[in-house]
C-alpha atoms as a PDB file:
ATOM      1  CA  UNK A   1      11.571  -0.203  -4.266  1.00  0.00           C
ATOM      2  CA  UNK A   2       8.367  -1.630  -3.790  1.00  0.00           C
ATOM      3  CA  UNK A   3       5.884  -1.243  -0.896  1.00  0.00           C
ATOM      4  CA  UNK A   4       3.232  -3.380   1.009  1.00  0.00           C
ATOM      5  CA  UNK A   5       0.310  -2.497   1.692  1.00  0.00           C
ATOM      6  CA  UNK A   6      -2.288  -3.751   4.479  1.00  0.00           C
ATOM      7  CA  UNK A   7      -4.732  -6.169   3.916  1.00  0.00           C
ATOM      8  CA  UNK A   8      -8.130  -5.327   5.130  1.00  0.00           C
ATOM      9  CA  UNK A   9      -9.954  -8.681   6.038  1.00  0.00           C
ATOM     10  CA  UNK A  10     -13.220  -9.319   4.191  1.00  0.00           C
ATOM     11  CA  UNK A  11     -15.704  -9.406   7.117  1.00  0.00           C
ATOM     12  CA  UNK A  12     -14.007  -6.130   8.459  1.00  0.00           C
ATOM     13  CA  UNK A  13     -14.521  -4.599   4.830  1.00  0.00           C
ATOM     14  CA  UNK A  14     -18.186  -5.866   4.918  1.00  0.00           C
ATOM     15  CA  UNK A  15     -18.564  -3.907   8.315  1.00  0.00           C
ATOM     16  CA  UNK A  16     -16.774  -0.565   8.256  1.00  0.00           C
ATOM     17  CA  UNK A  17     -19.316  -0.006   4.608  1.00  0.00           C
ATOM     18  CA  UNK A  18     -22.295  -0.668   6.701  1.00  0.00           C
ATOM     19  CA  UNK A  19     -21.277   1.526   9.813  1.00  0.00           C
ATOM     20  CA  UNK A  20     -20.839   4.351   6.242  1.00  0.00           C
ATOM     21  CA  UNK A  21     -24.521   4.881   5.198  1.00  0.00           C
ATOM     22  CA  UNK A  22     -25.928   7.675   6.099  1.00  0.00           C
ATOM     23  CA  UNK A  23     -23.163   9.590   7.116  1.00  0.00           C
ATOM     24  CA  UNK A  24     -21.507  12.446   5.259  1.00  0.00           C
ATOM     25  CA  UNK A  25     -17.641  12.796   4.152  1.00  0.00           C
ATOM     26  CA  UNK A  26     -16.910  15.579   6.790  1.00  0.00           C
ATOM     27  CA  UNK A  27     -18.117  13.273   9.524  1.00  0.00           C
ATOM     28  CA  UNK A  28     -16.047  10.206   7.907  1.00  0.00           C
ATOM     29  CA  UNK A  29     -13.123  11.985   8.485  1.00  0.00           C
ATOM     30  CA  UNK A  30     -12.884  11.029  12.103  1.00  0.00           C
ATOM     31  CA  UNK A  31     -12.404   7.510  11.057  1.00  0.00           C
ATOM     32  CA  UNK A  32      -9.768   8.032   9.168  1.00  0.00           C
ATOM     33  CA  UNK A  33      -6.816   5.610  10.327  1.00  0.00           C
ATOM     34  CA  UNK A  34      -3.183   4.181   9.131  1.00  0.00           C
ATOM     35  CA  UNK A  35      -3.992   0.985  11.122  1.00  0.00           C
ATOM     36  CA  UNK A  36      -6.489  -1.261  11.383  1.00  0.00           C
ATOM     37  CA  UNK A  37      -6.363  -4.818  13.974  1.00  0.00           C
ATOM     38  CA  UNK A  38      -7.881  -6.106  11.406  1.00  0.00           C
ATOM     39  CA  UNK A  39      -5.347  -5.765   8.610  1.00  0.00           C
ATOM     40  CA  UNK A  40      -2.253  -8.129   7.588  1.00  0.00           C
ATOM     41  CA  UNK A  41       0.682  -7.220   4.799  1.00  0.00           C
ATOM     42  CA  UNK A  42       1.895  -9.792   2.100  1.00  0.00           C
ATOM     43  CA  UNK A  43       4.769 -12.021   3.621  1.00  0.00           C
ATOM     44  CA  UNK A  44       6.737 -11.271   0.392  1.00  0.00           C
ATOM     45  CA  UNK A  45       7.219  -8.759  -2.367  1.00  0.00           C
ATOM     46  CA  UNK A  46       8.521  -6.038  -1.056  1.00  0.00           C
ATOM     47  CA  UNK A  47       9.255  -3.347   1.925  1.00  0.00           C
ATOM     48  CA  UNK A  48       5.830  -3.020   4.444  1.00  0.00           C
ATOM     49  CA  UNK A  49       4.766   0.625   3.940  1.00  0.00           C
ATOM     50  CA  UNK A  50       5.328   2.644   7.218  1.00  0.00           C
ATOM     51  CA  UNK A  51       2.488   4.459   8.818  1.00  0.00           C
ATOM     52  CA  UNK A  52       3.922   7.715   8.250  1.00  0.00           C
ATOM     53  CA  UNK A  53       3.970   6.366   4.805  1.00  0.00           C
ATOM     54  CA  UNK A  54       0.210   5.856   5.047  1.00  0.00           C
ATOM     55  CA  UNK A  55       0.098   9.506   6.596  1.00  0.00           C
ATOM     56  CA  UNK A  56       1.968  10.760   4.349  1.00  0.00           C
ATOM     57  CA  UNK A  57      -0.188   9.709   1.238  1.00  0.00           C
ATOM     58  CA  UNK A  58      -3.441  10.316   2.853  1.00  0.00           C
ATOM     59  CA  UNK A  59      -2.334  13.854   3.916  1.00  0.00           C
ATOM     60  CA  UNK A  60      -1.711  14.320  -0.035  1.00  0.00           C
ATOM     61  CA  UNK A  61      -4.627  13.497  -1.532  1.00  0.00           C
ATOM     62  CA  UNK A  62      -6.586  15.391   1.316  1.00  0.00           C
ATOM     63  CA  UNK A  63      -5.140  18.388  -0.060  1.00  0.00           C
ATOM     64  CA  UNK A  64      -5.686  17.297  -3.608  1.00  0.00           C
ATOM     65  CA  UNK A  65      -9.193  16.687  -2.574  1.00  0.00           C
ATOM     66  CA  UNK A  66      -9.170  20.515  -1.020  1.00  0.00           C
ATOM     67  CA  UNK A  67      -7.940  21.836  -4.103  1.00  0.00           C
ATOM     68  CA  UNK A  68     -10.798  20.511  -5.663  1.00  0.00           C
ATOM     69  CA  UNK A  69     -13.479  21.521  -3.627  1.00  0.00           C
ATOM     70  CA  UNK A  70     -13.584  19.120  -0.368  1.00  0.00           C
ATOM     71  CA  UNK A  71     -15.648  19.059   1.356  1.00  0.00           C
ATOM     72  CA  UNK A  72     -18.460  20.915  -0.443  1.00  0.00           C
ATOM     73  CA  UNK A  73     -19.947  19.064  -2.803  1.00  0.00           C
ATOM     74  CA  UNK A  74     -18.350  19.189  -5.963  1.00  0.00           C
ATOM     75  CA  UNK A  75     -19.124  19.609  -9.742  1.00  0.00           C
ATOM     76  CA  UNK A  76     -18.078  17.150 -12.454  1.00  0.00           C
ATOM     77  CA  UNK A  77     -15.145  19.365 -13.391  1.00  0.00           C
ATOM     78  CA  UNK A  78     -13.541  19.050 -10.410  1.00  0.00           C
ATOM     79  CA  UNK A  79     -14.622  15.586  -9.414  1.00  0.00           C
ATOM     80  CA  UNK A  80     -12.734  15.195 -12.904  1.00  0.00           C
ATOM     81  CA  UNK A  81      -9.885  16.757 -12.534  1.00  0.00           C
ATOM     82  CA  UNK A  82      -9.553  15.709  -8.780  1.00  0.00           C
ATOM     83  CA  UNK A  83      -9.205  12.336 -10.648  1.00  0.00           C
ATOM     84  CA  UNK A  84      -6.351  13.024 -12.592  1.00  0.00           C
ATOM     85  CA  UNK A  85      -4.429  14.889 -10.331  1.00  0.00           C
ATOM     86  CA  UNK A  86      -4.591  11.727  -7.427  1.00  0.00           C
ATOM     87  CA  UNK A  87      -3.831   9.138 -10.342  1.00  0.00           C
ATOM     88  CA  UNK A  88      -0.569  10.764 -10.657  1.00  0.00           C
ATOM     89  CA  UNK A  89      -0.039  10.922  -7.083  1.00  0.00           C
ATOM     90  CA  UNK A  90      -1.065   7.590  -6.638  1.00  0.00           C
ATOM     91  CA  UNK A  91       1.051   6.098  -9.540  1.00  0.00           C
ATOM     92  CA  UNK A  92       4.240   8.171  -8.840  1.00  0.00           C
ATOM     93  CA  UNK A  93       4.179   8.240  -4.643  1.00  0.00           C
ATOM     94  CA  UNK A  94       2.578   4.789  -3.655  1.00  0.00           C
ATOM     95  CA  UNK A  95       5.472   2.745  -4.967  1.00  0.00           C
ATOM     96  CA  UNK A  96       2.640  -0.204  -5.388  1.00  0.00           C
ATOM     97  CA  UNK A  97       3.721  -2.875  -7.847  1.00  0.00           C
ATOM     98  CA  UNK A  98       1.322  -3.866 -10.235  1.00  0.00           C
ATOM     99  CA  UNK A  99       1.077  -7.471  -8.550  1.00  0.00           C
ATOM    100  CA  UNK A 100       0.193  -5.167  -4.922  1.00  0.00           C
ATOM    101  CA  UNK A 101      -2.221  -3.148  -6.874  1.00  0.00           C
ATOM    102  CA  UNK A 102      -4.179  -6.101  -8.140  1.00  0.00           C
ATOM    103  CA  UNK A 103      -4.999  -6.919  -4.674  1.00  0.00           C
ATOM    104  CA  UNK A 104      -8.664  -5.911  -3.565  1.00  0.00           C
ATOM    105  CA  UNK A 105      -7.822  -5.924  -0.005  1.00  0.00           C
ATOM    106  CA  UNK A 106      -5.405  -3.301  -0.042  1.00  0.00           C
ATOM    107  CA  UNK A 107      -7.890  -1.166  -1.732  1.00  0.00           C
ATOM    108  CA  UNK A 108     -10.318  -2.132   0.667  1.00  0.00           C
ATOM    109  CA  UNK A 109      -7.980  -0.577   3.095  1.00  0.00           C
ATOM    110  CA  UNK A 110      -7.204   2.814   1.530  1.00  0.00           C
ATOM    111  CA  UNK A 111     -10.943   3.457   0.781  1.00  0.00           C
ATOM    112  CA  UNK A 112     -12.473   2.105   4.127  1.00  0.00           C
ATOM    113  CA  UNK A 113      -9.437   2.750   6.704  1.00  0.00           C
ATOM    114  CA  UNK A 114      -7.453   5.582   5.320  1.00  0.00           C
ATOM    115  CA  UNK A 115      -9.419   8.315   3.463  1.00  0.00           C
ATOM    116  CA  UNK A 116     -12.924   7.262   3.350  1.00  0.00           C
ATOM    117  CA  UNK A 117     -14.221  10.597   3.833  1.00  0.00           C
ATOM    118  CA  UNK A 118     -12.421  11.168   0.438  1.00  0.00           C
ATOM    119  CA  UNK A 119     -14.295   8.008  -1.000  1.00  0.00           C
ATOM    120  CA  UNK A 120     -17.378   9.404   0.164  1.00  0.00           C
ATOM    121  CA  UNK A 121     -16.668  12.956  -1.327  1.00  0.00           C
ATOM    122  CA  UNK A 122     -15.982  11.765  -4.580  1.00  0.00           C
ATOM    123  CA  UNK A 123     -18.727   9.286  -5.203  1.00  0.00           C
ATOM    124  CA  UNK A 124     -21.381  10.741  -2.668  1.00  0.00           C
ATOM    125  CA  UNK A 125     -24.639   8.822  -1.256  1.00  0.00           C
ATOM    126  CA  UNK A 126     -27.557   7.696  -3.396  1.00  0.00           C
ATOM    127  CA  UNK A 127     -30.488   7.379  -1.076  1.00  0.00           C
ATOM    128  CA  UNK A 128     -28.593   7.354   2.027  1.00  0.00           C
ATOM    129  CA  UNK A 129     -26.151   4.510   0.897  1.00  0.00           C
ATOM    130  CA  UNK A 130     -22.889   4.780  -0.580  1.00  0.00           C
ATOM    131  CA  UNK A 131     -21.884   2.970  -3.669  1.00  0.00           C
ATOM    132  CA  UNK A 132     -20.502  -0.595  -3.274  1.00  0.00           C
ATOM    133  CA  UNK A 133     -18.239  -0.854  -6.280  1.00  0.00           C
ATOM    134  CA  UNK A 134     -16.206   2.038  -4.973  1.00  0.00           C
ATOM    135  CA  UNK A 135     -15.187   1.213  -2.075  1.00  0.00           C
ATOM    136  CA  UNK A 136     -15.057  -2.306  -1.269  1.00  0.00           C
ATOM    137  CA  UNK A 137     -12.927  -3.491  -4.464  1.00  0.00           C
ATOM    138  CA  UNK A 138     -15.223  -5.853  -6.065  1.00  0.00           C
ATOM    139  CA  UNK A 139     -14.379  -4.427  -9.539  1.00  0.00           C
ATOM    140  CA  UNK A 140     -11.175  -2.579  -9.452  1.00  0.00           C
ATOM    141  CA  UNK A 141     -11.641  -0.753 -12.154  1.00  0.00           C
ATOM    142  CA  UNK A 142     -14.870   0.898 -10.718  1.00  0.00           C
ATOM    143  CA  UNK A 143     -12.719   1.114  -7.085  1.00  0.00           C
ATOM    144  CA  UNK A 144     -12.304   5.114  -6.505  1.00  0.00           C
ATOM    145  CA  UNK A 145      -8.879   4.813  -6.064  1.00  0.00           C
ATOM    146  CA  UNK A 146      -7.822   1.804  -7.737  1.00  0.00           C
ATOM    147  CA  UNK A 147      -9.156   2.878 -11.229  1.00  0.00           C
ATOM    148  CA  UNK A 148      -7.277   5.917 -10.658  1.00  0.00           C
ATOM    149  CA  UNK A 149      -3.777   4.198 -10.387  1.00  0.00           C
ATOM    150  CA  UNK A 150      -4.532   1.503 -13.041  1.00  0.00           C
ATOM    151  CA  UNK A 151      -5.135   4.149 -15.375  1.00  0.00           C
ATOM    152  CA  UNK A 152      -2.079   6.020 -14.665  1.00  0.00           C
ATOM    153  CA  UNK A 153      -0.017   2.745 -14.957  1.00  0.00           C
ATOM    154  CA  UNK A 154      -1.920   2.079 -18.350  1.00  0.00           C
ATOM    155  CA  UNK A 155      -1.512   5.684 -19.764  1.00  0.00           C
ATOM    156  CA  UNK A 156       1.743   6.319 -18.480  1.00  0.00           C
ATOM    157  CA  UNK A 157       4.304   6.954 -21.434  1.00  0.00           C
ATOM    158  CA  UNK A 158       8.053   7.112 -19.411  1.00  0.00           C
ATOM    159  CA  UNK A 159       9.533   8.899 -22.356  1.00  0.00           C
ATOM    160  CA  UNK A 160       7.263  11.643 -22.558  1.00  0.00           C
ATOM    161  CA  UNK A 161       8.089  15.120 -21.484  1.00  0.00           C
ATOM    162  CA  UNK A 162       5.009  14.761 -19.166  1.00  0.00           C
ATOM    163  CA  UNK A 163       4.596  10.986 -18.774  1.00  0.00           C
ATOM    164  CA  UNK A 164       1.331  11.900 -17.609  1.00  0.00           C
ATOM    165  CA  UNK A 165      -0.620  13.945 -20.100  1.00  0.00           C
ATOM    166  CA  UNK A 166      -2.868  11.105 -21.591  1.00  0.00           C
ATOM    167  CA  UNK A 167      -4.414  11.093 -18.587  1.00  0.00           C
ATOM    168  CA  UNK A 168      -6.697  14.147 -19.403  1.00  0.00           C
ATOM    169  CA  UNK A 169      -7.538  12.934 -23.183  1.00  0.00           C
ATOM    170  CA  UNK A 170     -10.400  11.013 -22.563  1.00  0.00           C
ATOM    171  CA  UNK A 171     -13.518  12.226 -20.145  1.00  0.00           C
ATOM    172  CA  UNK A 172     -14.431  10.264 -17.036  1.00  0.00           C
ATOM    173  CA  UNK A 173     -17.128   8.285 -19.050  1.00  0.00           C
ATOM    174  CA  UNK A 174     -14.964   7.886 -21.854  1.00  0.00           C
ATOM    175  CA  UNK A 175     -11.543   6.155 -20.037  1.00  0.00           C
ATOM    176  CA  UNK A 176     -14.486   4.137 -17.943  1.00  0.00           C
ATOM    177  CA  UNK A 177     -15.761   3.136 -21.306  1.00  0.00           C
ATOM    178  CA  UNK A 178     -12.496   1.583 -22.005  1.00  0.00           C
ATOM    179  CA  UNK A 179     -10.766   0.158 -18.657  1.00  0.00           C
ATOM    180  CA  UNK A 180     -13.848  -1.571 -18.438  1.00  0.00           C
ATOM    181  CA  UNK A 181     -13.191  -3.924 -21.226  1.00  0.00           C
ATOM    182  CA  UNK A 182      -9.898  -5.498 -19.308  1.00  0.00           C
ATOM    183  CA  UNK A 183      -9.963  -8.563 -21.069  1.00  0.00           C
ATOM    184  CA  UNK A 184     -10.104  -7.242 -24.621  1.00  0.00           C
ATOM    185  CA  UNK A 185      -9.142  -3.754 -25.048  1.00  0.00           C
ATOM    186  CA  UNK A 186      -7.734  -2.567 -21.695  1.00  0.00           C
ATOM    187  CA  UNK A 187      -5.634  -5.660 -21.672  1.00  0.00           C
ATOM    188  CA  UNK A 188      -2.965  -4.069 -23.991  1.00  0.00           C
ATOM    189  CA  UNK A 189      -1.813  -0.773 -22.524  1.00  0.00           C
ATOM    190  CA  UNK A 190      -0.299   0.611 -25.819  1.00  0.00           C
ATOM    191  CA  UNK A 191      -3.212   0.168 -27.545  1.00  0.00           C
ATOM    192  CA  UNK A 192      -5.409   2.209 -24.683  1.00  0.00           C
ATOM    193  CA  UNK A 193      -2.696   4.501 -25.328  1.00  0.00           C
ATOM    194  CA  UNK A 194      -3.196   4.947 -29.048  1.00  0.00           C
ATOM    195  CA  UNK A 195      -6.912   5.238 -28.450  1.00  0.00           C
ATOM    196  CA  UNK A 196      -6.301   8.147 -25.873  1.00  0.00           C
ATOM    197  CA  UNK A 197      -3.943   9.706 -28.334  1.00  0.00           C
ATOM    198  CA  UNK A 198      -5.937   8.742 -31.226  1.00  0.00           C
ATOM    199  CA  UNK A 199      -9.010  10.864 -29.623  1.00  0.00           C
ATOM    200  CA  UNK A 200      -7.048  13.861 -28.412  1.00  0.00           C
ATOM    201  CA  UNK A 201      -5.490  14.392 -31.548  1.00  0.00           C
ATOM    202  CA  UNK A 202      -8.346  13.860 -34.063  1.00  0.00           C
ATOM    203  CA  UNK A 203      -8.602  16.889 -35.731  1.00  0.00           C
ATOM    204  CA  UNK A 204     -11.867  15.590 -38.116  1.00  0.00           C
ATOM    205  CA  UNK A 205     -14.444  16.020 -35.202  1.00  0.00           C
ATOM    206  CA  UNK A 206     -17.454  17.929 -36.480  1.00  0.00           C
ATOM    207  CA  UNK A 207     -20.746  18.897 -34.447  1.00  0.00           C
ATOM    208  CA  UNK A 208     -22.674  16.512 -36.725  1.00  0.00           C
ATOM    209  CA  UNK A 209     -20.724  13.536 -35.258  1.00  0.00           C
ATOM    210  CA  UNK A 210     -19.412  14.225 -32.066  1.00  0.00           C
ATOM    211  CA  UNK A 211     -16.388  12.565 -30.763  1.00  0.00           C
ATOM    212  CA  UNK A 212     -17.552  10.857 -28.188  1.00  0.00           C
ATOM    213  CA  UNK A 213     -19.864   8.701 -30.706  1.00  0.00           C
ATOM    214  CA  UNK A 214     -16.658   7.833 -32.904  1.00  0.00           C
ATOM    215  CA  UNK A 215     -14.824   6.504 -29.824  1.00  0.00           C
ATOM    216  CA  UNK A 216     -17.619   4.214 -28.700  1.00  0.00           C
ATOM    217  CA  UNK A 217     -18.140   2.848 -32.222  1.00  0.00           C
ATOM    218  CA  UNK A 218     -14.389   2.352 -33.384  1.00  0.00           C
ATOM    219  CA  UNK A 219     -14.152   0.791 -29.565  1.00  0.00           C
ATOM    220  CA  UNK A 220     -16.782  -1.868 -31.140  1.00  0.00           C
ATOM    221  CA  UNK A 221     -14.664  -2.213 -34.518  1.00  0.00           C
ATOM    222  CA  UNK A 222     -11.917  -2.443 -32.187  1.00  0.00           C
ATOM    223  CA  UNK A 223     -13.246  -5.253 -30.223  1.00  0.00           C
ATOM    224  CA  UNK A 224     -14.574  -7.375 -33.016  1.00  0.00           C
ATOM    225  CA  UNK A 225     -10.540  -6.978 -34.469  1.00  0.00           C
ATOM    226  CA  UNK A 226      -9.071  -8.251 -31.217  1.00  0.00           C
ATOM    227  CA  UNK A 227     -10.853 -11.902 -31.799  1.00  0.00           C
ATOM    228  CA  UNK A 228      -8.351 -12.302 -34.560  1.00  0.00           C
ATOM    229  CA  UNK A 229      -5.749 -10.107 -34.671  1.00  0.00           C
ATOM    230  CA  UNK A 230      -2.904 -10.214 -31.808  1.00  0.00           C
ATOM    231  CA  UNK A 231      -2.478  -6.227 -30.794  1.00  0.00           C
ATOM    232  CA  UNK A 232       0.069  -7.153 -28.154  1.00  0.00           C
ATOM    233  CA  UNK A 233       2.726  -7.652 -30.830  1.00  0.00           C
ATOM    234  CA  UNK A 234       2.128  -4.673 -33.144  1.00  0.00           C
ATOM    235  CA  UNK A 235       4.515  -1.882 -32.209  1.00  0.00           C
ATOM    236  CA  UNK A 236       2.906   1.704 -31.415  1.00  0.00           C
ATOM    237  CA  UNK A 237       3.162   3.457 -34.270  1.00  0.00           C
ATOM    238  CA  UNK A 238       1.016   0.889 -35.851  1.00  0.00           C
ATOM    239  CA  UNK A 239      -1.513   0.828 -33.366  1.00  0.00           C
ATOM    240  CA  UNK A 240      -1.739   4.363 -33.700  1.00  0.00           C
ATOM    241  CA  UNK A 241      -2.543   4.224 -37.159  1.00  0.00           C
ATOM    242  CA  UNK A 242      -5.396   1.077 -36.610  1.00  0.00           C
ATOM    243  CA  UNK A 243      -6.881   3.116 -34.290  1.00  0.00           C
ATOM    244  CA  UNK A 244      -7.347   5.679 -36.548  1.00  0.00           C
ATOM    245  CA  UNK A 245      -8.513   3.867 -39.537  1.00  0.00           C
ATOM    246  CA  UNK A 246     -10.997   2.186 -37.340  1.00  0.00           C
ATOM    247  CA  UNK A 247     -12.076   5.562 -36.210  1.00  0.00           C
ATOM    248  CA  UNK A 248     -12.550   6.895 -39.968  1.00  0.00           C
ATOM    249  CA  UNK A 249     -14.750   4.190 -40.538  1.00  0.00           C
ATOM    250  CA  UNK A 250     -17.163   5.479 -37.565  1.00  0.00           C
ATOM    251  CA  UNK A 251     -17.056   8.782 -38.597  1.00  0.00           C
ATOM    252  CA  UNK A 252     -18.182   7.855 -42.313  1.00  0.00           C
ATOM    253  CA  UNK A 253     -20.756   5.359 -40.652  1.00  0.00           C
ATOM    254  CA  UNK A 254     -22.008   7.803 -38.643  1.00  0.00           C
ATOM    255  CA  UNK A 255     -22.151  10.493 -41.410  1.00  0.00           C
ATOM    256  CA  UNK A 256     -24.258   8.089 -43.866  1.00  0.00           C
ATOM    257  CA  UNK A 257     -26.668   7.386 -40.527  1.00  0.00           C
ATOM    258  CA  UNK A 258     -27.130  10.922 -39.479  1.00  0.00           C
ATOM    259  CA  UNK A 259     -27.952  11.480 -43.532  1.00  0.00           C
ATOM    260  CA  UNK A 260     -30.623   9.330 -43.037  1.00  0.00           C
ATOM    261  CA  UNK A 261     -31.665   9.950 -39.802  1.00  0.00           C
ATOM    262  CA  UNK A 262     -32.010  14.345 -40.092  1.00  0.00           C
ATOM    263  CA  UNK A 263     -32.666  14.498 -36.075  1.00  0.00           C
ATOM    264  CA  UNK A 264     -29.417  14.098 -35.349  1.00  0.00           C
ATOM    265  CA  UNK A 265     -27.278  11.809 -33.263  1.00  0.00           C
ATOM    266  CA  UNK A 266     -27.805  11.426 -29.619  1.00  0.00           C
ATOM    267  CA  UNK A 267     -24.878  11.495 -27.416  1.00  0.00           C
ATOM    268  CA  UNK A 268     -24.755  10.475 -23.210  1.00  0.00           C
ATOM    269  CA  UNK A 269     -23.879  13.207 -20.799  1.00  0.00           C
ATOM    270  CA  UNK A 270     -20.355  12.618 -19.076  1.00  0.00           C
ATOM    271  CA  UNK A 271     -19.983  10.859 -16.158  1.00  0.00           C
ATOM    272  CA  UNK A 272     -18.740  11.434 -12.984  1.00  0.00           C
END
């Protein structure tokens, strides 16, 4: 079954983030609602969500958030792992089709009306404003709780013993790296799957060339194959293997750079 959820209206979005500045998670928490006036569902699609529903999931990832160190300000580790932990709630307890989880509204809502506070933990205030991105749903894959369920949808594997475990291959900077290319890359879920497999599994990563530097680069080599090669119709197994040939070439790249280049490669802290 799948559920509706509200609707925030745009001008109502625009104002709850403004009335947000300046104000810190534990005294959001007051405004957390399951109803706003200024809400409506979808006429079709599915069964409206009830607001014991709404309770019901914002109780949840309250004490997901707890777990993790809410309300004290957390460190990237648990901001991290806070992550994957709610993208498996979100994925396996929302019941949100992926047509329902395209809609920016309904994010809107679940950021602004029902655990802002939780918004505002993970992604605190930078100069007494809060990020737009993350709570307002102008890019869902930068939304704090939208990216969370996309990703689980993405990485999901049903057959798996724990459908779930890609979810903690790739670091927060690393799965942002790729969501964020939905028109190329992250629009084939089996091959974001291969590259999340690909990367937890490579068992050829050295402390000359980290990693993280072979996933960005083979995500390049990656890119330039999708102008001409359909990935959509290549079954996993092969993608698997693509992914790791284009990887292989990185790491040799990289080698013959750092050869020439004896200071080393540089590599981007994590993000969070």
């Amino acid at each position: 079954m799948s559920l509706l959820y509200p609707r925030l209206a745009p001008s109502e979005t625009e104002r709850i983030f403004a009335s947000l500045h300046g104000r810190k998670p534990e005294k959001l928490a007051g405004l957390s609602s399951v109803n706003s006036d200024r809400s409506v569902f979808s006429a079709t699609g599915g069964t409206r969500i009830s607001r014991d529903g709404l309770r019901l999931l914002s109780t949840e990832l309250q004490e997901l958030a707890e777990m993790h160190g809410y309300p004290a300000e957390a460190k990237p580790p648990n901001r991290n792992a806070f992550d994957r932990a709610a993208a498996r709630l979100l994925h396996q307890k929302a019941q949100m089709s992926p047509g329902e989880a395209s809609q920016r509204q309904v994010w809107a809502f679940l950021s602004l009306v029902l655990v802002p506070h939780l918004c505002a933990w993970r992604f605190p205030m930078r100069d007494g404003e809060y990020p737009v991105d993350r709570f307002k749903g102008t890019d869902l894959t930068r939304h704090t709780l939208a990216r969370l369920w996309t990703r689980a949808h993405v990485l999901r594997e049903p057959a798996a013993v724990d459908p779930y475990s890609l979810l903690s291959a790739l670091g927060e900077a690393d799965i942002d790296h790729v969501m964020s290319r939905r028109r190329s890359i992250a629009g084939t879920p089996a091959l974001v799957r291969a590259i999340a497999r690909a990367h937890s599994t490579d068992d050829h990563a050295t402390n000359e060339v980290p990693a993280r530097l072979v996933l960005r680069d083979s995500l390049s080599r990656l890119l330039r194959l999708t102008a001409f090669l359909n990935l959509d119709w290549m079954s996993d197994n092969d993608l698997l293997e693509l992914v790791r040939e284009q990887r292989d070439e990185s790491r040799q790249m990289l080698l013959e750079n750092l050869a020439t280049e004896p200071s080393g490669l540089i590599v981007d802290d994590d993000q969070s």
